[in-house]
PDB file of N, CA and C in Angstrom:
ATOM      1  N   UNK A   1      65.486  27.340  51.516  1.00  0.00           N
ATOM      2  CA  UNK A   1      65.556  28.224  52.675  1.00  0.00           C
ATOM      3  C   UNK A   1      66.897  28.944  52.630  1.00  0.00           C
ATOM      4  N   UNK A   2      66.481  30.454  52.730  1.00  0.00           N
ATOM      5  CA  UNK A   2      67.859  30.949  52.380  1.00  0.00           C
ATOM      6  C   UNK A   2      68.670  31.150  53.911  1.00  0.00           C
ATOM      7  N   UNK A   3      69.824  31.494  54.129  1.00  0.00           N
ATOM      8  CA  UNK A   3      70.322  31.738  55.538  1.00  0.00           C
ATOM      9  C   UNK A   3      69.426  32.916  56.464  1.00  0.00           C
ATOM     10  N   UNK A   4      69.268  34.190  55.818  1.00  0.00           N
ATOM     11  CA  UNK A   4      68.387  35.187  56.613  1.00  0.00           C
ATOM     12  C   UNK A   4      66.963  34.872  57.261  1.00  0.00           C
ATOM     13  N   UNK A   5      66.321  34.136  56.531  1.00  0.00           N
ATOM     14  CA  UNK A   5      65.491  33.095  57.271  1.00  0.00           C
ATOM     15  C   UNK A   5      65.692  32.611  58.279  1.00  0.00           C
ATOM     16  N   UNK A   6      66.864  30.800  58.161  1.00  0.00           N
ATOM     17  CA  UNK A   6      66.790  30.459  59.032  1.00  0.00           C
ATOM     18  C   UNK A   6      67.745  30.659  60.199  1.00  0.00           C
ATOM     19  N   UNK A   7      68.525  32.021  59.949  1.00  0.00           N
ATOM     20  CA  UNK A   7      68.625  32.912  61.124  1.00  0.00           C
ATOM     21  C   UNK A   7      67.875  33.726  61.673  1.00  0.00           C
ATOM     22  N   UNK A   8      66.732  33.753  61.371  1.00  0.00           N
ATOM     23  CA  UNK A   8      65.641  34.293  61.999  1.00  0.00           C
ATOM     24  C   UNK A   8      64.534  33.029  62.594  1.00  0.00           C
ATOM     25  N   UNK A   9      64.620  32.431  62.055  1.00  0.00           N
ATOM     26  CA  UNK A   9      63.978  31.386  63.084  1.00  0.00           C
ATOM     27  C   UNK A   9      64.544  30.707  64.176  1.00  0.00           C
ATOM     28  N   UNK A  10      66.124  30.672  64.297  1.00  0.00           N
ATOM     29  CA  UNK A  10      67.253  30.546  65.350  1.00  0.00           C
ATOM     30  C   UNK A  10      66.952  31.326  66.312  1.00  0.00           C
ATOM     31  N   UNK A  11      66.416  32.847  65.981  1.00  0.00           N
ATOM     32  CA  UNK A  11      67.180  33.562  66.944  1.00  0.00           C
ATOM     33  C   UNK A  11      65.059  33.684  68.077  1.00  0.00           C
ATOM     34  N   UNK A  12      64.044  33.691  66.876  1.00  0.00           N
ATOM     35  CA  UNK A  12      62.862  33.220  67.524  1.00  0.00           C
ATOM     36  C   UNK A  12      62.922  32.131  68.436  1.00  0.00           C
ATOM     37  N   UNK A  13      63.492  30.780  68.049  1.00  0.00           N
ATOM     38  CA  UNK A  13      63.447  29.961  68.729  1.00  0.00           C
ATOM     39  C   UNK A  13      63.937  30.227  70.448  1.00  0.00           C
ATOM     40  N   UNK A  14      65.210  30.906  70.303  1.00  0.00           N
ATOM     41  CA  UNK A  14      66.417  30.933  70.889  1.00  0.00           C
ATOM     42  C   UNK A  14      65.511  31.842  71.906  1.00  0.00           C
ATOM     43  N   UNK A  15      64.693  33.367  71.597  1.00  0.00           N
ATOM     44  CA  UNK A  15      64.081  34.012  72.452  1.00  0.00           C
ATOM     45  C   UNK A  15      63.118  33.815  73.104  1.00  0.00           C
ATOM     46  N   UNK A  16      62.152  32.585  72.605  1.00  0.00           N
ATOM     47  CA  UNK A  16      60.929  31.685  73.355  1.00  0.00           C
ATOM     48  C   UNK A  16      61.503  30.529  74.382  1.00  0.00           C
ATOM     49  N   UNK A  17      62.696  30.200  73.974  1.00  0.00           N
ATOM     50  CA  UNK A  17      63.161  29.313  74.887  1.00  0.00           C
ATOM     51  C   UNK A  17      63.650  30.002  76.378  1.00  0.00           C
ATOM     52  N   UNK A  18      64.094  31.088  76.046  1.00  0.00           N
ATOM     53  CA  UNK A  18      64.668  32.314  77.369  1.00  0.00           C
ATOM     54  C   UNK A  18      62.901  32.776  78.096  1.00  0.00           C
ATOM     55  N   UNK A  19      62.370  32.684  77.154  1.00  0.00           N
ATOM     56  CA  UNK A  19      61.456  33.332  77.916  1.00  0.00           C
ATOM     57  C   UNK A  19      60.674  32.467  78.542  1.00  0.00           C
ATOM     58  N   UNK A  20      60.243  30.992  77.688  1.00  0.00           N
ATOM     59  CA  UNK A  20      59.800  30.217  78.665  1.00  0.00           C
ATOM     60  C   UNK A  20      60.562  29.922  80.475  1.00  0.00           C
ATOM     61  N   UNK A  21      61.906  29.828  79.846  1.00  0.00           N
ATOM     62  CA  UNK A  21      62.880  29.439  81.240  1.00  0.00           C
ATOM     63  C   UNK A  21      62.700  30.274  82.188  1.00  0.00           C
ATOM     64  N   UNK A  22      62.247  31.993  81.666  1.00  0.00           N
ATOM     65  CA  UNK A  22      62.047  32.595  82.703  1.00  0.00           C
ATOM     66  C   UNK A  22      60.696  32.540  83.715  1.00  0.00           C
ATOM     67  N   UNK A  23      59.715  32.239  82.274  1.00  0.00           N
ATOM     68  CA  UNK A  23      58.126  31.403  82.852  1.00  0.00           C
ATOM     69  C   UNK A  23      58.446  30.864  83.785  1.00  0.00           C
ATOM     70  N   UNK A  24      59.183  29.832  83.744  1.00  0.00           N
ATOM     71  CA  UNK A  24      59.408  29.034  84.827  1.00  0.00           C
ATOM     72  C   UNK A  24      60.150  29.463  86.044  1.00  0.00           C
ATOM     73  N   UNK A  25      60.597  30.336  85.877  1.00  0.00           N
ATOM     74  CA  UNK A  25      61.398  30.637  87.594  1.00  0.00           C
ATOM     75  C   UNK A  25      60.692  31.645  88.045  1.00  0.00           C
ATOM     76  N   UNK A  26      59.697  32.324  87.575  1.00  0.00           N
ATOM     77  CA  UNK A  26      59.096  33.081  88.136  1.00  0.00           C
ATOM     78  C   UNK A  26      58.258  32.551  89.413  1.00  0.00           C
ATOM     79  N   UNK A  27      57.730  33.489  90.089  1.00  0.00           N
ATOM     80  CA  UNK A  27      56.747  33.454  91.699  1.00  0.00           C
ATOM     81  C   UNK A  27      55.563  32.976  91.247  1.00  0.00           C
ATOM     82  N   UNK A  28      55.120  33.002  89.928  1.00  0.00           N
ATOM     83  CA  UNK A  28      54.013  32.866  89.568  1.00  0.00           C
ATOM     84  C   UNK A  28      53.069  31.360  90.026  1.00  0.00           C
ATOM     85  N   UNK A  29      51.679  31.450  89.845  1.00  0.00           N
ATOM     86  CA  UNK A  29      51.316  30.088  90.183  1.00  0.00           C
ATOM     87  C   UNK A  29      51.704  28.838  88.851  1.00  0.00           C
ATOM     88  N   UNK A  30      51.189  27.624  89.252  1.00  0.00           N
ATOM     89  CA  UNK A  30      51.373  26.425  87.800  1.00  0.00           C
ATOM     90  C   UNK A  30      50.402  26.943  86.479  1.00  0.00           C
ATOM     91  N   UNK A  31      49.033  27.557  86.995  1.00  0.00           N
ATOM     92  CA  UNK A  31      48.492  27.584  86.225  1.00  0.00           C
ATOM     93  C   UNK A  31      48.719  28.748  85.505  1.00  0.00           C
ATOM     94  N   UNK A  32      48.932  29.549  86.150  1.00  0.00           N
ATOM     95  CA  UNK A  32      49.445  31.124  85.086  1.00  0.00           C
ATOM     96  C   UNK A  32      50.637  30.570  84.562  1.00  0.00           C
ATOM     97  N   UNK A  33      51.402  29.623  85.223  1.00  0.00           N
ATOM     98  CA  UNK A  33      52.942  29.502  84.337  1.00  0.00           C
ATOM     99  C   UNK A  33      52.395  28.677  83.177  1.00  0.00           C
ATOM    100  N   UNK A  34      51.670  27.851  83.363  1.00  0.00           N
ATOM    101  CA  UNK A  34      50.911  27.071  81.898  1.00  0.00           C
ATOM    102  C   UNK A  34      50.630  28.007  80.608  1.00  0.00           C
ATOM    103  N   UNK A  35      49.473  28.979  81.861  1.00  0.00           N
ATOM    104  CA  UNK A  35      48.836  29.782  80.565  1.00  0.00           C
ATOM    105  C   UNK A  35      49.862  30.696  79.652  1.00  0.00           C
ATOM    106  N   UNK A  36      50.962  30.915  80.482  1.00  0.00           N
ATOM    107  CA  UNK A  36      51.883  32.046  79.416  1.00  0.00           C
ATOM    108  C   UNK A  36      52.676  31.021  78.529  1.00  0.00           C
ATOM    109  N   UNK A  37      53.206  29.580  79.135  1.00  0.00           N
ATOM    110  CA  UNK A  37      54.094  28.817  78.336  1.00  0.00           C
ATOM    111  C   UNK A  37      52.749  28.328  76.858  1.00  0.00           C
ATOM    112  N   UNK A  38      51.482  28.162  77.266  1.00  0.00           N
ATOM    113  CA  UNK A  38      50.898  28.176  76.029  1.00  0.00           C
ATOM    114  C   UNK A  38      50.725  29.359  74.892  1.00  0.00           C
ATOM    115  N   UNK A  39      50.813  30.460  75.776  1.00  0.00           N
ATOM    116  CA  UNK A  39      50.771  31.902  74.854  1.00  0.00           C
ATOM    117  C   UNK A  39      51.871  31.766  73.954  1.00  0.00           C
ATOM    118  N   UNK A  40      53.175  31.615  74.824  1.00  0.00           N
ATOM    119  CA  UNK A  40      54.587  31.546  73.626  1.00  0.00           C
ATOM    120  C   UNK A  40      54.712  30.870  72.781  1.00  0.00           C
ATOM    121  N   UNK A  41      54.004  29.874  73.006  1.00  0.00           N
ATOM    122  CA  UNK A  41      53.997  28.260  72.398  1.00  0.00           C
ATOM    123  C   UNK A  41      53.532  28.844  70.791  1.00  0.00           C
ATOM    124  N   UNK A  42      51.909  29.542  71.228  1.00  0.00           N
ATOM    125  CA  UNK A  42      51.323  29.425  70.145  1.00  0.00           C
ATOM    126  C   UNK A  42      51.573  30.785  69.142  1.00  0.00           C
ATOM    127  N   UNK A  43      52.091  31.795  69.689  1.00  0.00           N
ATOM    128  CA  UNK A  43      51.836  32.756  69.569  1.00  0.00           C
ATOM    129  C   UNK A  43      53.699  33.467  69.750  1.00  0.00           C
ATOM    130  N   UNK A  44      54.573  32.835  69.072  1.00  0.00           N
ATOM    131  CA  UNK A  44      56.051  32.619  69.321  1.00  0.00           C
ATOM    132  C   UNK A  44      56.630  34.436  69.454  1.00  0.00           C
ATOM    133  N   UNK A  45      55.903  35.150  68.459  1.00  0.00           N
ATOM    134  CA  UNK A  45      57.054  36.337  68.778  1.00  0.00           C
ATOM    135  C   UNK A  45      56.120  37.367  69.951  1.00  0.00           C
ATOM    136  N   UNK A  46      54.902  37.287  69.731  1.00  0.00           N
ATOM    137  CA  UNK A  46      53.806  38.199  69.939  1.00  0.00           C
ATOM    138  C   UNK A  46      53.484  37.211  71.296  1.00  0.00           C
ATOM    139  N   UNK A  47      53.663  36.030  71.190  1.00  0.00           N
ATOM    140  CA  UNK A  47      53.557  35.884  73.014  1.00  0.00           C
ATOM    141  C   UNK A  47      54.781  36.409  73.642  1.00  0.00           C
ATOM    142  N   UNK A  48      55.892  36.413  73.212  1.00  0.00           N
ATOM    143  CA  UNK A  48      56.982  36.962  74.319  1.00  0.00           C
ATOM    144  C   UNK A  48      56.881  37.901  74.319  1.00  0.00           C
ATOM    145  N   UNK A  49      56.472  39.383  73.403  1.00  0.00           N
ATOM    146  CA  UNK A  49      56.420  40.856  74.235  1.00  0.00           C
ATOM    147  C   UNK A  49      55.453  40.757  74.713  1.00  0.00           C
ATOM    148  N   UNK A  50      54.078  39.933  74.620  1.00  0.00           N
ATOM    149  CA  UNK A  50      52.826  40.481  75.781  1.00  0.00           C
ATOM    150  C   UNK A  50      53.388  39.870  77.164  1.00  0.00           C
ATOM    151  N   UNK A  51      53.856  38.227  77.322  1.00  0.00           N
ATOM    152  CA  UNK A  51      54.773  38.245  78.540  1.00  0.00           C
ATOM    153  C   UNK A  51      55.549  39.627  79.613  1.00  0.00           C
ATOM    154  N   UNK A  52      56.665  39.877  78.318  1.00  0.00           N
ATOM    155  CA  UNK A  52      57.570  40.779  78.684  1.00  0.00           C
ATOM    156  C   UNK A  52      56.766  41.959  79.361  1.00  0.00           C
ATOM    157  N   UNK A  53      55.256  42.384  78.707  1.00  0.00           N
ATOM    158  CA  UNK A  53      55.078  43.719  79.340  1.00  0.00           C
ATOM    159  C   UNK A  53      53.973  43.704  80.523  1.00  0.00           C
ATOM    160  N   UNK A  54      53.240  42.287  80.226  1.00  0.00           N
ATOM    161  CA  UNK A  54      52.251  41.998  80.992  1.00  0.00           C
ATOM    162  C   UNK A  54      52.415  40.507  82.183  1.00  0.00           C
ATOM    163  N   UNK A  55      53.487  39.937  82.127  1.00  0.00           N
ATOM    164  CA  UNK A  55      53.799  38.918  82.953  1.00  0.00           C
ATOM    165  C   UNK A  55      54.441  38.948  84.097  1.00  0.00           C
ATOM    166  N   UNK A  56      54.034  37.697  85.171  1.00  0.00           N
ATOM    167  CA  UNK A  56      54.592  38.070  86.295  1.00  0.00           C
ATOM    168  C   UNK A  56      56.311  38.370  86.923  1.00  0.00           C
ATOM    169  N   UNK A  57      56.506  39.510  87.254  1.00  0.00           N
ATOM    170  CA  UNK A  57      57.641  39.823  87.429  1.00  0.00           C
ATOM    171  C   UNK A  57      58.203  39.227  88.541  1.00  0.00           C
TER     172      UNK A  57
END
């Protein structure tokens, strides 16, 4: 594993973790906060911009 890699998986990690945290402080209900923390989960770069453009603000 060269460094550009796993500085790119740092900085993925690093942006699913912000975005879950924000999952969580949002107004949203448990179960929509589930369903998006499973979107990011599974779906790490491509769940956080559908979040970002489609999640509860």
């Amino acid at each position: 594993m060269d460094v550009s890699s796993a500085l790119m998986g740092l900085i993925i990690v690093t942006v699913d973790a912000l975005v879950i945290f924000r999952i969580l402080q949002s107004k949203a209900d448990t179960l929509a906060k589930f369903f998006w923390i499973v979107v990011v989960l599974l779906l790490p770069i491509l769940g956080a911009v559908i979040w970002w453009f489609f999640g509860p603000k």
